[in-house]
Protein backbone atom coordinates (compact mmCIF):
# COMPACT_ATOMS: atom_id res chain seq x y z
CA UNK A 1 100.18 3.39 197.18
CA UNK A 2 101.42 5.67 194.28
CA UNK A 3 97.61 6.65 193.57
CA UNK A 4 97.11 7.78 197.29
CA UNK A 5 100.39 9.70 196.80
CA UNK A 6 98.94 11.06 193.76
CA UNK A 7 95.83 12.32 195.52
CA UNK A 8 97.58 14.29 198.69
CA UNK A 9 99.53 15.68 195.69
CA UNK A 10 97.01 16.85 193.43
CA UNK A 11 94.76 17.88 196.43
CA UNK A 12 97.85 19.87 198.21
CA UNK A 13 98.78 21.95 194.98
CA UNK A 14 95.20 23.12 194.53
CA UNK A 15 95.26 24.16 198.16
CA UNK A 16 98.62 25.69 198.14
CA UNK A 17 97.73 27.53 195.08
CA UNK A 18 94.67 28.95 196.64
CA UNK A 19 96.45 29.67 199.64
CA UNK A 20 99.81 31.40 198.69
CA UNK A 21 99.95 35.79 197.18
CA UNK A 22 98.23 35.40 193.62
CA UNK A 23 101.65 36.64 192.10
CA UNK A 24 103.37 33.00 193.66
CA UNK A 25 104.08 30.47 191.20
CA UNK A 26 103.22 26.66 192.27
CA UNK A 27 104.50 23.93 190.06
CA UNK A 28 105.27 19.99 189.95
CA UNK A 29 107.77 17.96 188.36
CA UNK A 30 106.09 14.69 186.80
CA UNK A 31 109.04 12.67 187.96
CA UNK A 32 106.98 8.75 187.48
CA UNK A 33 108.95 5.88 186.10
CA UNK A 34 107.61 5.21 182.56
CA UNK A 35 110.41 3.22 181.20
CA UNK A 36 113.98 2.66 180.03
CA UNK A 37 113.60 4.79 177.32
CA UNK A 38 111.69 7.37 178.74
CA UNK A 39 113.72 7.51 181.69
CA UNK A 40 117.64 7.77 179.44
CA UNK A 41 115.32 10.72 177.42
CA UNK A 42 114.36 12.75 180.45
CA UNK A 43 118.60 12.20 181.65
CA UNK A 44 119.78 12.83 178.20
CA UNK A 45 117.68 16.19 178.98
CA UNK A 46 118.90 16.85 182.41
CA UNK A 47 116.11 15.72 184.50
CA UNK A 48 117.93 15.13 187.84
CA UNK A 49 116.42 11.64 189.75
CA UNK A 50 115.34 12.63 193.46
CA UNK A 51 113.93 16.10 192.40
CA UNK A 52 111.29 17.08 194.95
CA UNK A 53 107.81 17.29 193.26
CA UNK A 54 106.72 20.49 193.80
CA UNK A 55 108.03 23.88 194.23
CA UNK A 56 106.73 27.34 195.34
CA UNK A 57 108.42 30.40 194.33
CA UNK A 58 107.71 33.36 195.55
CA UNK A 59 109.97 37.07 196.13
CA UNK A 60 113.48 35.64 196.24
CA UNK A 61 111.81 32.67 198.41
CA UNK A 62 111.92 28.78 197.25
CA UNK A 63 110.05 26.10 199.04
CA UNK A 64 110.66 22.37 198.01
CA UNK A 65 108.28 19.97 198.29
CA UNK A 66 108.52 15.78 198.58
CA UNK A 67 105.05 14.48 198.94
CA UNK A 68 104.75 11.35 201.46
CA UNK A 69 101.46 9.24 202.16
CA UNK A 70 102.10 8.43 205.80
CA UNK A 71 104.15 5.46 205.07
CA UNK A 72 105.55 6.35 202.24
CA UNK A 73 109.45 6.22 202.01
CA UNK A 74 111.62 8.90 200.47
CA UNK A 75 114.24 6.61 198.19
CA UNK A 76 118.08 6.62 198.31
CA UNK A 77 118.08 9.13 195.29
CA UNK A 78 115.58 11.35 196.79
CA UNK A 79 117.89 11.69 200.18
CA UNK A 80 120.44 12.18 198.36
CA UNK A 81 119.39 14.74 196.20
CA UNK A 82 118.05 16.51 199.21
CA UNK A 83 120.67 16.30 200.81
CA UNK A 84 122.58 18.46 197.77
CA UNK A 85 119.31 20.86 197.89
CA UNK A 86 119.99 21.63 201.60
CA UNK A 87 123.86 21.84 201.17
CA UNK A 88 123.06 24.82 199.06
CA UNK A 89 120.32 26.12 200.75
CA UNK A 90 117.12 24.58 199.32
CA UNK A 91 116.17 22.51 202.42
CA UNK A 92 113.20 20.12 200.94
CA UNK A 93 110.01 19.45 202.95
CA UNK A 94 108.91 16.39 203.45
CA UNK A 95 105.15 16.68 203.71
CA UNK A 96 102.51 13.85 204.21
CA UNK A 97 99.95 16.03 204.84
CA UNK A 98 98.47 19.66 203.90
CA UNK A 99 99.16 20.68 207.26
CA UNK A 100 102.91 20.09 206.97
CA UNK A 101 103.11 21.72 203.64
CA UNK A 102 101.29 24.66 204.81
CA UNK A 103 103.67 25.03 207.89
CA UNK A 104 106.89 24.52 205.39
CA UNK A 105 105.19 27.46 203.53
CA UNK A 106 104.79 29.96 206.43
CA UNK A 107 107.72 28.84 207.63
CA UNK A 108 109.41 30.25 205.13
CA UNK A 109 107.77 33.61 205.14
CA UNK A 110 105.64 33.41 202.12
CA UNK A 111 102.04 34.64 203.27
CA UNK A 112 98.84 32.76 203.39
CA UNK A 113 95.41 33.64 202.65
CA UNK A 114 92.76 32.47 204.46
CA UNK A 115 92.03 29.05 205.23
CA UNK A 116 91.06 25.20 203.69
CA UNK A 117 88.56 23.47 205.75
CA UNK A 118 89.04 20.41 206.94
């Protein structure tokens, strides 16, 4: 299930890339379990569990991204940590399809260019 989560990822930031003003910056958050000593690394440096994966940034404007397959589950420290995002103003989008992530884009006011076809 993690690989087809993997895919609408991968295949969502090259659209939204494509998609969103040329001076908008798209990134991800590799945020996979690799271990217990991995994982107390990436705390000891302040990587927050339950951080969306991807972000878009553009003119004062932040969308969040969580990336679902279509029964995918968002965990107890993902809902939580949205829940803080959205308490401060950083509402996350759940998104299990381009579609959705392209709406939480406009949505938000940053423009798109053209199209991806289906």
């Amino acid at each position: 299930m993690k690989r087809d989560e993997d895919r609408l990822h991968q295949a969502g930031y090259v659209a939204i890339k494509r998609l969103v003003p040329a001076d908008a910056v798209v990134t991800s958050w590799e945020s996979r379990g690799v271990g217990q000593m991995e994982g107390a690394r990436r705390r000891a440096r302040g990587v927050s569990s339950g951080w969306p994966d991807m972000s878009i940034w553009y003119r004062k404007t932040i969308v969040l991204i969580e990336w679902k397959t279509d029964t995918g589950r968002v965990s107890p420290n993902q809902a939580e940590m949205h829940a803080r995002l959205a308490h401060n103003g950083f509402p996350v989008a759940v998104c299990r399809s381009l579609d959705d992530a392209i709406a939480a884009v406009q949505a938000a006011g940053i423009p798109t260019r053209g199209r991806i076809a289906a």
